[in-house]
PDB file of N, CA and C in Angstrom:
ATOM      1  N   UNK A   1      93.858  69.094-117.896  1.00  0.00           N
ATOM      2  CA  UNK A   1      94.137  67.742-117.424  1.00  0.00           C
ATOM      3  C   UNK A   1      92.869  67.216-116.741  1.00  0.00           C
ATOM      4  N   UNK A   2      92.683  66.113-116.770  1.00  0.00           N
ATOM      5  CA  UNK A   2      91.013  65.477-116.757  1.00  0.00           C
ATOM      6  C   UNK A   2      91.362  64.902-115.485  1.00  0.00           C
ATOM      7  N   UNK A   3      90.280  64.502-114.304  1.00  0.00           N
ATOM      8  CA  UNK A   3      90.720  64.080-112.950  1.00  0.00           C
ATOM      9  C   UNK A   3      90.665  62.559-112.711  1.00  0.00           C
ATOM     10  N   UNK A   4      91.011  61.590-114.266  1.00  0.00           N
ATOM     11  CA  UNK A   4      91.402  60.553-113.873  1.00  0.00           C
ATOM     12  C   UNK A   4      92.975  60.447-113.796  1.00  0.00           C
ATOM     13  N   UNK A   5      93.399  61.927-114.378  1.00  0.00           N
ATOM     14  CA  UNK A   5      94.581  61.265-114.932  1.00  0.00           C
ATOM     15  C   UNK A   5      95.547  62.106-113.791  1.00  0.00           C
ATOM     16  N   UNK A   6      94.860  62.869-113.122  1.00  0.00           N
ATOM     17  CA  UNK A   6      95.441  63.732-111.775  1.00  0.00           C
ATOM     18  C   UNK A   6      95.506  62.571-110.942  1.00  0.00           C
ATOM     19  N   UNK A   7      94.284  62.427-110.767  1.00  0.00           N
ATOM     20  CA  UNK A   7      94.340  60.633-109.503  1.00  0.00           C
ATOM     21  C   UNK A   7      95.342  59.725-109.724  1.00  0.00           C
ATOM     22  N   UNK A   8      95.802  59.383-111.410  1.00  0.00           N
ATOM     23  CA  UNK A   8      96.896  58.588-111.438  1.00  0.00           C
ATOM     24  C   UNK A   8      98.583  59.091-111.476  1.00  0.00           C
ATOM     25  N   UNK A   9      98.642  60.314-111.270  1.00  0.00           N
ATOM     26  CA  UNK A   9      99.408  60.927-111.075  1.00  0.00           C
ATOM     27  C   UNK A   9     100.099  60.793-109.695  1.00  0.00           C
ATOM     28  N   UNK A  10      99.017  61.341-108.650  1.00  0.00           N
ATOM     29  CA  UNK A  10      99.163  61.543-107.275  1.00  0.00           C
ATOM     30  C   UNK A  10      99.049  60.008-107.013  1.00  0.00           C
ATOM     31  N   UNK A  11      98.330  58.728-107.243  1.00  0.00           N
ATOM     32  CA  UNK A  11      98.295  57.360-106.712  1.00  0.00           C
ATOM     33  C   UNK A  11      99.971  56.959-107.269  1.00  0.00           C
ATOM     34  N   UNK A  12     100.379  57.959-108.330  1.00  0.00           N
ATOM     35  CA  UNK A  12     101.861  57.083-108.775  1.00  0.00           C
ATOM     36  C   UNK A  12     102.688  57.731-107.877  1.00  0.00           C
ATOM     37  N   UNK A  13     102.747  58.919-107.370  1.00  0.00           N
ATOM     38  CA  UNK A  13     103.723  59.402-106.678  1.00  0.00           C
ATOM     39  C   UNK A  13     103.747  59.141-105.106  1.00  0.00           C
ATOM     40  N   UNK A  14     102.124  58.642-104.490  1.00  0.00           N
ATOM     41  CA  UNK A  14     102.330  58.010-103.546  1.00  0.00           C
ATOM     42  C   UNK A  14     102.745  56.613-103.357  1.00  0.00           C
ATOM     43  N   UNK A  15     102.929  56.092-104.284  1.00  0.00           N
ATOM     44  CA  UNK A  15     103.087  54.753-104.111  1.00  0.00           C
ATOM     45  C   UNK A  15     104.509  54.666-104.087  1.00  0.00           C
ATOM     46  N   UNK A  16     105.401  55.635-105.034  1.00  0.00           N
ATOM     47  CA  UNK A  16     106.826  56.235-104.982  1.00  0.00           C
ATOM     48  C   UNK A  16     107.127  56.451-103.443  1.00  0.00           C
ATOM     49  N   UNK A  17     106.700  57.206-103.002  1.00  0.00           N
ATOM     50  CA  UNK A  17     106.582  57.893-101.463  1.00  0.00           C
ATOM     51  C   UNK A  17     106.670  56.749-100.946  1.00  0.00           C
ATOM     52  N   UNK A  18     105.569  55.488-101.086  1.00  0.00           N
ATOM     53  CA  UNK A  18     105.542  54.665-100.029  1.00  0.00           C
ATOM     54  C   UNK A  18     106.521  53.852-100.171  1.00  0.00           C
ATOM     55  N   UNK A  19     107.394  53.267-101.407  1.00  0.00           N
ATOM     56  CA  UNK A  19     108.585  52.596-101.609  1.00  0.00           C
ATOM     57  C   UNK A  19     109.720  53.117-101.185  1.00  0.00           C
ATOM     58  N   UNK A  20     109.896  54.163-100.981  1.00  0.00           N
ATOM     59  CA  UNK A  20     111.261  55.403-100.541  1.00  0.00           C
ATOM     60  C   UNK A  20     110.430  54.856 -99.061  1.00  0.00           C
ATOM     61  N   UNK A  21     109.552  55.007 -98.686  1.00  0.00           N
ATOM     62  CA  UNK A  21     109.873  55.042 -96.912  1.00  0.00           C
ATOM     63  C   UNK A  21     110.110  53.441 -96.511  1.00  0.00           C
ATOM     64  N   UNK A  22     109.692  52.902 -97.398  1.00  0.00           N
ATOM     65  CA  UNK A  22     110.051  51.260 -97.178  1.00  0.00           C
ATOM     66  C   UNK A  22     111.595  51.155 -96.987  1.00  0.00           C
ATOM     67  N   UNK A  23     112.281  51.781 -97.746  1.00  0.00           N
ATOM     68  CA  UNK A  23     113.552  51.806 -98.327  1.00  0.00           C
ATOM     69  C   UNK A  23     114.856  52.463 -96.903  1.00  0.00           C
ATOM     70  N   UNK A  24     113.902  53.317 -96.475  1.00  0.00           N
ATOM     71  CA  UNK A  24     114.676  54.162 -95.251  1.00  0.00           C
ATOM     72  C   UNK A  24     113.792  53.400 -93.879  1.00  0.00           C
ATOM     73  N   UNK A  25     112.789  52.637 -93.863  1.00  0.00           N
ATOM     74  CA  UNK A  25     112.229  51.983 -92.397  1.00  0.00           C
ATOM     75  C   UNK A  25     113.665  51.149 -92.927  1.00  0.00           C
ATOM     76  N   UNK A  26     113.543  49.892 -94.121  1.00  0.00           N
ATOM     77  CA  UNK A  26     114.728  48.929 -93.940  1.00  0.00           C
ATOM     78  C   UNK A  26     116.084  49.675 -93.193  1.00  0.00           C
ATOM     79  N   UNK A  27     116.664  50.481 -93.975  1.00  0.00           N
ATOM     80  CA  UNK A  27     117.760  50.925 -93.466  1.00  0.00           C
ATOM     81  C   UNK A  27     117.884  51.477 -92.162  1.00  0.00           C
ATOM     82  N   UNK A  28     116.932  51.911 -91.279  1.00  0.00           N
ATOM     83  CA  UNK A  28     117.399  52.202 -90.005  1.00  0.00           C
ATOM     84  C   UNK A  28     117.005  51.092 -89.233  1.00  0.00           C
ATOM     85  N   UNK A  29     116.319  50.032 -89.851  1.00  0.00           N
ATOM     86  CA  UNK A  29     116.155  48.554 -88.895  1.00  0.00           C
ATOM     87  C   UNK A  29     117.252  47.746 -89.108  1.00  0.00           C
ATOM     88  N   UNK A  30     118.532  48.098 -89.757  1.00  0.00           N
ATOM     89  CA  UNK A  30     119.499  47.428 -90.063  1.00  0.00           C
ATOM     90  C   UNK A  30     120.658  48.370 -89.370  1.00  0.00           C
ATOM     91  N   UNK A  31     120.383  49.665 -89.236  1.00  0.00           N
ATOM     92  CA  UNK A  31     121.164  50.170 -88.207  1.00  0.00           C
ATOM     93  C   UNK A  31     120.983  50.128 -86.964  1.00  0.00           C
ATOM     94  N   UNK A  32     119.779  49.973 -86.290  1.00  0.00           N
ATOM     95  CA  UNK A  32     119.317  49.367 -84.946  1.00  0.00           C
ATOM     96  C   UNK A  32     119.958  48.158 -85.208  1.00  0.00           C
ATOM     97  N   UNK A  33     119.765  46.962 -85.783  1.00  0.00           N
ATOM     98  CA  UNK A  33     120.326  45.670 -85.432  1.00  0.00           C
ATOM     99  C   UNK A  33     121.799  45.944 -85.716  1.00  0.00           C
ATOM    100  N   UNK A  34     122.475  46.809 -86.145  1.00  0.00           N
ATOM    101  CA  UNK A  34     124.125  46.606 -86.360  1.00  0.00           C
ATOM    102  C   UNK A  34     124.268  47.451 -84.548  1.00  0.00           C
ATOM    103  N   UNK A  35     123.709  47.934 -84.007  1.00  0.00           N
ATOM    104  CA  UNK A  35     123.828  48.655 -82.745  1.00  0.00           C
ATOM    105  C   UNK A  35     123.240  47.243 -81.946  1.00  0.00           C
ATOM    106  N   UNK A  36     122.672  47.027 -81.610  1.00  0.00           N
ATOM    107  CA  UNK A  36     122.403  45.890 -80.933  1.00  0.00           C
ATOM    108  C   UNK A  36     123.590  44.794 -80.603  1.00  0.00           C
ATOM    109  N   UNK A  37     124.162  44.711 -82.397  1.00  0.00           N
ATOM    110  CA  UNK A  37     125.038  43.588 -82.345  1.00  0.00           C
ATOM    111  C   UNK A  37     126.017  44.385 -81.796  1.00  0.00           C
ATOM    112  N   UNK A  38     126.765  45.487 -82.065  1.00  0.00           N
ATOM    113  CA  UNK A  38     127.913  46.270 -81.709  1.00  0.00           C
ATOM    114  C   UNK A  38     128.475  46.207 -80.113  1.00  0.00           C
ATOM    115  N   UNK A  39     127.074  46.419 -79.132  1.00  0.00           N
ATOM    116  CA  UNK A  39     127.004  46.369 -78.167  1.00  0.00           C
ATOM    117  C   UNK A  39     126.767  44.756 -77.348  1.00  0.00           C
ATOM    118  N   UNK A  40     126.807  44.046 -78.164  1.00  0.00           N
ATOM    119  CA  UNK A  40     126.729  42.475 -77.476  1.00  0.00           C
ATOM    120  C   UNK A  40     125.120  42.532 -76.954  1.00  0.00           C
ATOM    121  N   UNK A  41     124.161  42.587 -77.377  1.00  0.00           N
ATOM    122  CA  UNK A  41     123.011  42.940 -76.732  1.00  0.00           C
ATOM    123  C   UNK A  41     121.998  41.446 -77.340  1.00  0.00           C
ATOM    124  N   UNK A  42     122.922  41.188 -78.317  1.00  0.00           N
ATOM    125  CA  UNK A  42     121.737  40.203 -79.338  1.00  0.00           C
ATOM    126  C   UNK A  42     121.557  38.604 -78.732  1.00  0.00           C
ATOM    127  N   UNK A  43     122.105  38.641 -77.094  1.00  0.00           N
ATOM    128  CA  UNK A  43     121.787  37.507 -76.494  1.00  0.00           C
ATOM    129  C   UNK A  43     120.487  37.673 -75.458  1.00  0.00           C
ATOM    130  N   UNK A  44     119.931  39.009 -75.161  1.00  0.00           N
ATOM    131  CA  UNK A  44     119.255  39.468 -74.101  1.00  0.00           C
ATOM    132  C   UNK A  44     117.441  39.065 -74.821  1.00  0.00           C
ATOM    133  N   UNK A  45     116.894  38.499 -74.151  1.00  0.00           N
ATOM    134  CA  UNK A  45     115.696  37.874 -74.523  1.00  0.00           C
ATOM    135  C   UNK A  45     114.599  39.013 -75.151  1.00  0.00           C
ATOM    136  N   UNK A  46     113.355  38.631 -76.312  1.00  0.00           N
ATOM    137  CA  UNK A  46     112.844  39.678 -76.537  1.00  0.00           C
ATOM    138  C   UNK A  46     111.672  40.624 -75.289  1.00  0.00           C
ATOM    139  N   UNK A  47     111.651  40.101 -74.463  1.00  0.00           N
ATOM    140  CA  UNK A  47     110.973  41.145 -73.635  1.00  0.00           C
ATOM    141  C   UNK A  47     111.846  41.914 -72.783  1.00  0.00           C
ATOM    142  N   UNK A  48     112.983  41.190 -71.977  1.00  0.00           N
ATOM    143  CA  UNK A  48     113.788  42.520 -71.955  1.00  0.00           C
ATOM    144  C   UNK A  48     114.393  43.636 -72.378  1.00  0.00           C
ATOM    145  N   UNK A  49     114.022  43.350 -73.846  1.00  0.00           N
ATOM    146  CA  UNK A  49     114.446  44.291 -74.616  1.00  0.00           C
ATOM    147  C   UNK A  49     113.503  45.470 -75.139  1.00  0.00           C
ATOM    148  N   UNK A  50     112.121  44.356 -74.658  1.00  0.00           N
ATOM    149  CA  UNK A  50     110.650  45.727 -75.130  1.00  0.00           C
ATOM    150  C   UNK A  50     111.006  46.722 -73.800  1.00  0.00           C
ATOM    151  N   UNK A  51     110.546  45.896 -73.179  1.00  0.00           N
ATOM    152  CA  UNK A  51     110.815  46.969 -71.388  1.00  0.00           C
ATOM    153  C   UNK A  51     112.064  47.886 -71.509  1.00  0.00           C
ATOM    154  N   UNK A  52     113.010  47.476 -72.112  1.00  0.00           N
ATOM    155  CA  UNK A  52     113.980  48.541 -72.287  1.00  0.00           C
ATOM    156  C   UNK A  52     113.558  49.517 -73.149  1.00  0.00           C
ATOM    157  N   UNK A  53     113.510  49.431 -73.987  1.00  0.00           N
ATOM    158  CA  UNK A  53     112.368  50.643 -75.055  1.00  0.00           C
ATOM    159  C   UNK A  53     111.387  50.704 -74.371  1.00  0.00           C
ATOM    160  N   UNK A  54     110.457  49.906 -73.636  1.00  0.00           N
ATOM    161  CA  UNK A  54     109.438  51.100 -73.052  1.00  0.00           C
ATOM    162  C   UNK A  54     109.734  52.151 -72.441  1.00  0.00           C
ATOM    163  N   UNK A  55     110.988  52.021 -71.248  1.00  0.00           N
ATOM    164  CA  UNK A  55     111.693  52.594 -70.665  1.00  0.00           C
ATOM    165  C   UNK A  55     112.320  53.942 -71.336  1.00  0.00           C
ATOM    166  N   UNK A  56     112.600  53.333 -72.378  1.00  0.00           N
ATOM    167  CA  UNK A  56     113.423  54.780 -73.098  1.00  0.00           C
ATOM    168  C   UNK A  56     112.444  55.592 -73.395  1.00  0.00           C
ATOM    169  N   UNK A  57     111.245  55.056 -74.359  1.00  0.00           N
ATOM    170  CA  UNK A  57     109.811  55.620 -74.563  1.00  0.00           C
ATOM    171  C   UNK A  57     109.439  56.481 -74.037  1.00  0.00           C
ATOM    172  N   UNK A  58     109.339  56.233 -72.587  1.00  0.00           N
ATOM    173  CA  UNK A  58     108.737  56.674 -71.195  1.00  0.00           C
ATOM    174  C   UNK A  58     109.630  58.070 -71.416  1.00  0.00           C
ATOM    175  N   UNK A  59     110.693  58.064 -70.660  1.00  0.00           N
ATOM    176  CA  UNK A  59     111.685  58.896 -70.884  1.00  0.00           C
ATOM    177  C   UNK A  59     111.639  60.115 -71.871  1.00  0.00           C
ATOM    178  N   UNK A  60     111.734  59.629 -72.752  1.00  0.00           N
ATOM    179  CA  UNK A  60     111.619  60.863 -73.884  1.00  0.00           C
ATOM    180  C   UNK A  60     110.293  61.237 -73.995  1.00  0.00           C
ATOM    181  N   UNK A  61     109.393  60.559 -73.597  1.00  0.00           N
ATOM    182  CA  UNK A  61     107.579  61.227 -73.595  1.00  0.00           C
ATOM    183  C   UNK A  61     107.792  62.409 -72.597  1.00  0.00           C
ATOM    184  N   UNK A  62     108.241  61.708 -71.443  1.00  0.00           N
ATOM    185  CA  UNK A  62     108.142  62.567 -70.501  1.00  0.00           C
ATOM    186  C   UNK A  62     109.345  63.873 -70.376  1.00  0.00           C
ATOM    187  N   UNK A  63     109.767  64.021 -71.519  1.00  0.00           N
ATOM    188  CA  UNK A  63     111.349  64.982 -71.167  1.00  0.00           C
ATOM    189  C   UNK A  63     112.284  64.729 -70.176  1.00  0.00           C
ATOM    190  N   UNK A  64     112.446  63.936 -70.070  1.00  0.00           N
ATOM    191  CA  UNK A  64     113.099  63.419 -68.337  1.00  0.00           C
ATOM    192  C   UNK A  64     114.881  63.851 -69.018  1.00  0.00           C
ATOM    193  N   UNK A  65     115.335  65.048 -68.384  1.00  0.00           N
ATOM    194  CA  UNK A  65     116.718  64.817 -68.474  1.00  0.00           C
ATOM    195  C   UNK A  65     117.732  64.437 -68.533  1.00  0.00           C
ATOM    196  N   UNK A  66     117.607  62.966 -68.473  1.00  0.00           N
ATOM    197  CA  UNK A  66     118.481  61.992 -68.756  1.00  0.00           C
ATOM    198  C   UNK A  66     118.583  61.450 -69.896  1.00  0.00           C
ATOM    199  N   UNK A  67     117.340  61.877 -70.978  1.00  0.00           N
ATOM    200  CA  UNK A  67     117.840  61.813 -72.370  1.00  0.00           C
ATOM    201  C   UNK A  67     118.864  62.087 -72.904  1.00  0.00           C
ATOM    202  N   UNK A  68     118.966  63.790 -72.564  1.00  0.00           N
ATOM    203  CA  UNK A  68     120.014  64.702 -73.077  1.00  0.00           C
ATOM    204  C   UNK A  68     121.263  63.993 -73.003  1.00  0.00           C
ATOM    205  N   UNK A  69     121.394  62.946 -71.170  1.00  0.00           N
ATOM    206  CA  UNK A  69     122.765  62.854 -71.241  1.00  0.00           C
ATOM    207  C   UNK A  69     122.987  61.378 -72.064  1.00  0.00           C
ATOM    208  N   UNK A  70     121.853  60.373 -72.137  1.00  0.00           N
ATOM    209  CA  UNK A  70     122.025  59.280 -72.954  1.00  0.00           C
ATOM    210  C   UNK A  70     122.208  59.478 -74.185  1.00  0.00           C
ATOM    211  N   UNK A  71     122.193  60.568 -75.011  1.00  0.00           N
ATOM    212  CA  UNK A  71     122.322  61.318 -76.006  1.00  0.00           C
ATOM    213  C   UNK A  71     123.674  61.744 -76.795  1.00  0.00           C
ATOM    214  N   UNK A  72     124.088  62.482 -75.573  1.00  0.00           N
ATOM    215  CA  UNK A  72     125.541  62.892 -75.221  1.00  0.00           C
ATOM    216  C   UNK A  72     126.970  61.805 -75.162  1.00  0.00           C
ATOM    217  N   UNK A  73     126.301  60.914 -74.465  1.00  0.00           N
ATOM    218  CA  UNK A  73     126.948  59.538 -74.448  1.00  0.00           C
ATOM    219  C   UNK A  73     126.805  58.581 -75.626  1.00  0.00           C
ATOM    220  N   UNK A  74     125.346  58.325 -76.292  1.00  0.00           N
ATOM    221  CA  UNK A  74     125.945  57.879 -77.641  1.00  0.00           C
ATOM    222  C   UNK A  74     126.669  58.477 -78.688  1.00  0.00           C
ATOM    223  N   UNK A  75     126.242  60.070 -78.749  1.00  0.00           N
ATOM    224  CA  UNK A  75     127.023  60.405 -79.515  1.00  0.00           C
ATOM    225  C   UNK A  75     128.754  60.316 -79.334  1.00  0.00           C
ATOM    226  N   UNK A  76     128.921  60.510 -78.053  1.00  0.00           N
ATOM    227  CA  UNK A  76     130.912  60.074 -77.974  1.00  0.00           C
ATOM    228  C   UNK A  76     130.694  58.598 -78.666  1.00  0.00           C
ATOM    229  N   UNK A  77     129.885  57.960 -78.070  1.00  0.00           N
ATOM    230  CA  UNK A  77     130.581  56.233 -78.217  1.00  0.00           C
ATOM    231  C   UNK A  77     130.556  56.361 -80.372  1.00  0.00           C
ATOM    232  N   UNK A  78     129.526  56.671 -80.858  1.00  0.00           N
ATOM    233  CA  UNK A  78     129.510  56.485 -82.099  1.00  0.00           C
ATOM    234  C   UNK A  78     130.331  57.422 -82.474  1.00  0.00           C
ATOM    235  N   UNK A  79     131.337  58.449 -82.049  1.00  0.00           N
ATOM    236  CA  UNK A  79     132.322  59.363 -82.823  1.00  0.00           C
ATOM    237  C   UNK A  79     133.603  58.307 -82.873  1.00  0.00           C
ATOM    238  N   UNK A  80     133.529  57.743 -81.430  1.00  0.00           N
ATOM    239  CA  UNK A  80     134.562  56.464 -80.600  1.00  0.00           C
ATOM    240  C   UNK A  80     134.755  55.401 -82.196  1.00  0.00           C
ATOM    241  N   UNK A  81     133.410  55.177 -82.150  1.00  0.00           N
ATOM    242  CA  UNK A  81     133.555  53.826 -82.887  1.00  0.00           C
ATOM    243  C   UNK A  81     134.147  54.339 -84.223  1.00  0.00           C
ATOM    244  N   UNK A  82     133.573  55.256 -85.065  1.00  0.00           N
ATOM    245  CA  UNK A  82     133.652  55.777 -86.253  1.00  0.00           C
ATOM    246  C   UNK A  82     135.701  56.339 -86.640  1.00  0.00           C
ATOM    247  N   UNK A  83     136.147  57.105 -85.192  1.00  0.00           N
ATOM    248  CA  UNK A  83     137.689  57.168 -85.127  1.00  0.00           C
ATOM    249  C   UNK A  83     138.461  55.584 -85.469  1.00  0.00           C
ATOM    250  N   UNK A  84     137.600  55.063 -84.584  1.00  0.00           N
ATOM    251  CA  UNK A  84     138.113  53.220 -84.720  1.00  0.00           C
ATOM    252  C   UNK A  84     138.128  52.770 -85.832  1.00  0.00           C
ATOM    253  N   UNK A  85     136.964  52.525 -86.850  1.00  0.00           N
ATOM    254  CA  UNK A  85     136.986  52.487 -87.679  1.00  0.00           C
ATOM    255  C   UNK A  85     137.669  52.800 -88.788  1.00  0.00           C
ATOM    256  N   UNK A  86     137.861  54.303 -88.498  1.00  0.00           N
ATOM    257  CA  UNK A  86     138.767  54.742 -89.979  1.00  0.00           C
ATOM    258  C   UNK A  86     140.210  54.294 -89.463  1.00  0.00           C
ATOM    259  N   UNK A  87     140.362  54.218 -88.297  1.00  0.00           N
ATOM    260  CA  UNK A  87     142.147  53.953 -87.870  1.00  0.00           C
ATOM    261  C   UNK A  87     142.398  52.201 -88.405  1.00  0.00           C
ATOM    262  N   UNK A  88     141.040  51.387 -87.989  1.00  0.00           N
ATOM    263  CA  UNK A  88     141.452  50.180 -88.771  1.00  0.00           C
ATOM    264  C   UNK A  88     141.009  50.177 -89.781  1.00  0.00           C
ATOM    265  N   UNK A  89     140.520  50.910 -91.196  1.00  0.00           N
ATOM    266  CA  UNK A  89     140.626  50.650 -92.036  1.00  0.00           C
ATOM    267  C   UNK A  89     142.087  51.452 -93.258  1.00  0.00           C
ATOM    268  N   UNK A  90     142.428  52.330 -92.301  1.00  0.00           N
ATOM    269  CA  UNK A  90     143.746  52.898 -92.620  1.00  0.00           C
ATOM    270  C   UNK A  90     144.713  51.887 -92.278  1.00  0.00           C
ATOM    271  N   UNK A  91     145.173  51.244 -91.566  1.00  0.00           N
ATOM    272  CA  UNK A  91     145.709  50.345 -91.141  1.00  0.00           C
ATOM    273  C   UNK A  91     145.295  49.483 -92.299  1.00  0.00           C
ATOM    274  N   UNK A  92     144.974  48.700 -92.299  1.00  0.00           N
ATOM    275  CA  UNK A  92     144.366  47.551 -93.318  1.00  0.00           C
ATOM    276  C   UNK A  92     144.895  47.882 -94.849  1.00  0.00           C
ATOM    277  N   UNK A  93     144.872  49.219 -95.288  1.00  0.00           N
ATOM    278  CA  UNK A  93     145.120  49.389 -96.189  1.00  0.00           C
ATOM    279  C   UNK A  93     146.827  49.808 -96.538  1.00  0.00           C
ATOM    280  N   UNK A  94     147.234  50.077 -95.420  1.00  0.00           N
ATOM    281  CA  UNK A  94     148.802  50.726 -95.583  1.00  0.00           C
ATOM    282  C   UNK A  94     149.375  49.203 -95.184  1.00  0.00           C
ATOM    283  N   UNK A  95     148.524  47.856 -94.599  1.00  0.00           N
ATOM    284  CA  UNK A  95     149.086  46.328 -93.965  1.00  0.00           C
ATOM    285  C   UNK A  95     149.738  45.341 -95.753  1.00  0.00           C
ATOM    286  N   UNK A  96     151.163  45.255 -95.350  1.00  0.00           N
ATOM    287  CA  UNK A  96     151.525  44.493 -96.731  1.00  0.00           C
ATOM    288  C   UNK A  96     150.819  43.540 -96.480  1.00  0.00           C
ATOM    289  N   UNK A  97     150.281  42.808 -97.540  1.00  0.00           N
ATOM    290  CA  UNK A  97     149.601  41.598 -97.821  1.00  0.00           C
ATOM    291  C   UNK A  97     150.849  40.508 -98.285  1.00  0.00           C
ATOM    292  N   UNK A  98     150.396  39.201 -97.979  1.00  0.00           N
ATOM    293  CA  UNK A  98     151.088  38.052 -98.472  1.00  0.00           C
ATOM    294  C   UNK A  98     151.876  38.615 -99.736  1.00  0.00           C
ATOM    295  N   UNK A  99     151.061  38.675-100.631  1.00  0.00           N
ATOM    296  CA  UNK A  99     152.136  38.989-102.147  1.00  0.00           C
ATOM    297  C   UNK A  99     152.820  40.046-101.754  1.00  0.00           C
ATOM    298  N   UNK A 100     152.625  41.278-101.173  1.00  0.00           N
ATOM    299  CA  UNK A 100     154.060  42.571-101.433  1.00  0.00           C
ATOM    300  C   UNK A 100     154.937  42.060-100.381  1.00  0.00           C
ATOM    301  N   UNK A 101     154.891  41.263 -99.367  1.00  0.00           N
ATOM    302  CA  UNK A 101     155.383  40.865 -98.119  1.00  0.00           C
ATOM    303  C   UNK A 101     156.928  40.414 -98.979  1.00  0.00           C
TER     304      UNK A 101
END
């Protein structure tokens, strides 16, 4: 194999690489903004909201133990929400609608 055709090999599979991470930055910037909205947060101005991430930043740079428990605490609230969820979408689905009513 000749080393133009290695170069276009590896330039095709990074460029693959770089569309897949495009693909997963979108999707967790759409799960940050569905958390934002979840929590009523999407009225709070944009610099209070950097300082809050600097804050968290800070925090986890520094190991500060209060990660662990902010951690601990989202994970209940997102098990919270996710129970919620399936209970209203079980609901929703067992709810007669106009026509079987």
């Amino acid at each position: 194999m000749n080393a133009s055709l290695k170069i276009e090999k590896l330039e095709a599979k990074i460029s693959g690489l770089k569309s897949q991470y495009q693909l997963l930055l979108h999707g967790r910037q759409k799960e940050l903004a569905e958390l934002i909205s979840k929590l009523n947060l999407t009225h709070i101005d944009n610099k209070t909201l950097m300082g809050g991430f600097l804050f968290l930043q800070s925090k986890i740079t520094t190991q500060d133990p209060i990660v662990e428990d902010w951690h601990n605490t989202g994970a209940r609230f997102l098990r919270q929400s996710r129970s919620v969820k399936k209970s209203d979408s079980s609901v929703s689905k067992n709810k007669p609608t106009s026509k079987n009513a």
